[in-house]
Protein backbone atom coordinates (compact mmCIF):
# COMPACT_ATOMS: atom_id res chain seq x y z
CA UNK A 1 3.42 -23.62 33.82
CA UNK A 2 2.15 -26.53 35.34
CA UNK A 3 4.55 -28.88 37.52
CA UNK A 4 3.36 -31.59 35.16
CA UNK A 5 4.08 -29.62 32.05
CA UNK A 6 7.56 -28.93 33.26
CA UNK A 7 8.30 -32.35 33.94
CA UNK A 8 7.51 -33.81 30.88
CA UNK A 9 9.51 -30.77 29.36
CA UNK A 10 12.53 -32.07 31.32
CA UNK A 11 11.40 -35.53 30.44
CA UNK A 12 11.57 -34.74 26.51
CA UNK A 13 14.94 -32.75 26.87
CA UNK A 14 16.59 -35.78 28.62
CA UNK A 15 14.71 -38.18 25.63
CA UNK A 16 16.44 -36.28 23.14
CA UNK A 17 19.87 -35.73 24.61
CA UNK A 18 20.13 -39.85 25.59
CA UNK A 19 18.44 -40.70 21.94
CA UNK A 20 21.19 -37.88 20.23
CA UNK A 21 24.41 -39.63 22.04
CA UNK A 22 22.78 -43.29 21.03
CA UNK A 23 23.36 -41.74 17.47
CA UNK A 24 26.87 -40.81 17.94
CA UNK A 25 28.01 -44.30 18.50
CA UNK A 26 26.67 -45.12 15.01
CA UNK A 27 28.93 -44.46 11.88
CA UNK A 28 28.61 -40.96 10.97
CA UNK A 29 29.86 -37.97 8.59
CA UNK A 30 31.59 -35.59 10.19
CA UNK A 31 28.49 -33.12 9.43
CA UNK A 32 26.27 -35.46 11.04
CA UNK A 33 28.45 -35.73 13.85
CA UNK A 34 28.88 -32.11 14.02
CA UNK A 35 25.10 -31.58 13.95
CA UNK A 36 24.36 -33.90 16.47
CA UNK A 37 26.87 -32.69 19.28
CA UNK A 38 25.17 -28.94 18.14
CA UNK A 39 21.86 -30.36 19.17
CA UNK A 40 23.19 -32.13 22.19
CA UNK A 41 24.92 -28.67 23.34
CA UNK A 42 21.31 -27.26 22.70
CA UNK A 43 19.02 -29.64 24.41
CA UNK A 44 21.38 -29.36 27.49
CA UNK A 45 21.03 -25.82 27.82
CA UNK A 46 17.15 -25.68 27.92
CA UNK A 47 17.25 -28.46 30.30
CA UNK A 48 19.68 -26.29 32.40
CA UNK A 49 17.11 -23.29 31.98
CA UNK A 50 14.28 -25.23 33.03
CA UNK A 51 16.02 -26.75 36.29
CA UNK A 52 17.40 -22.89 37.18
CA UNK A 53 13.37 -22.01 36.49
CA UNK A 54 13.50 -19.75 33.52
CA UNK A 55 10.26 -21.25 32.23
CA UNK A 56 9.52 -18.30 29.84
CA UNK A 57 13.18 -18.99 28.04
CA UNK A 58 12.92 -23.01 27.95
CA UNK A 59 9.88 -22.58 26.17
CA UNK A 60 11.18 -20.35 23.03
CA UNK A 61 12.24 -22.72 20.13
CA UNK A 62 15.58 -23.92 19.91
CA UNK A 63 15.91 -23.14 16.50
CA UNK A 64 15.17 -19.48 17.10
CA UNK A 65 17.74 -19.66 20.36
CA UNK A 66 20.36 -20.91 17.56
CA UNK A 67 19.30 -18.28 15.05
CA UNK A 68 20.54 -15.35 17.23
CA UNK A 69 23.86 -17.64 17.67
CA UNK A 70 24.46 -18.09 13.80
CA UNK A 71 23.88 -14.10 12.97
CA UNK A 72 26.79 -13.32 15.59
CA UNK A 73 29.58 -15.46 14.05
């Protein structure tokens, strides 16, 4: 992966992380609010793999990172 291709990975992580806690100072349900810290915990965590380098990880889908997370509970 390209230093510029990680960077705007990072960049789109951080987007999404500042633009999901914008959204939790807005009314919400308590499913929305409960989604949104999900996502936040999500985002986070393939920021954290990309800064520790584990470029082929941060580039699997979240959702299918969350799928293996569901089945175990």
């Amino acid at each position: 992966m390209t230093k510029e291709a990680r960077n705007a990975l990072l960049r789109a992580h951080q987007h999404n992380i500042d633009r999901y806690c914008r959204l939790l100072t807005t009314p919400l349900t308590d499913t929305e609010r409960e989604y949104l810290h999900n996502r936040i915990a999500q985002e986070r965590h393939a920021l954290e793999r990309l800064v520790r380098g584990g470029v082929d990880d941060a580039k699997r889908p979240l959702e299918a990172a969350s799928l293996g997370a569901t089945a175990q509970k």
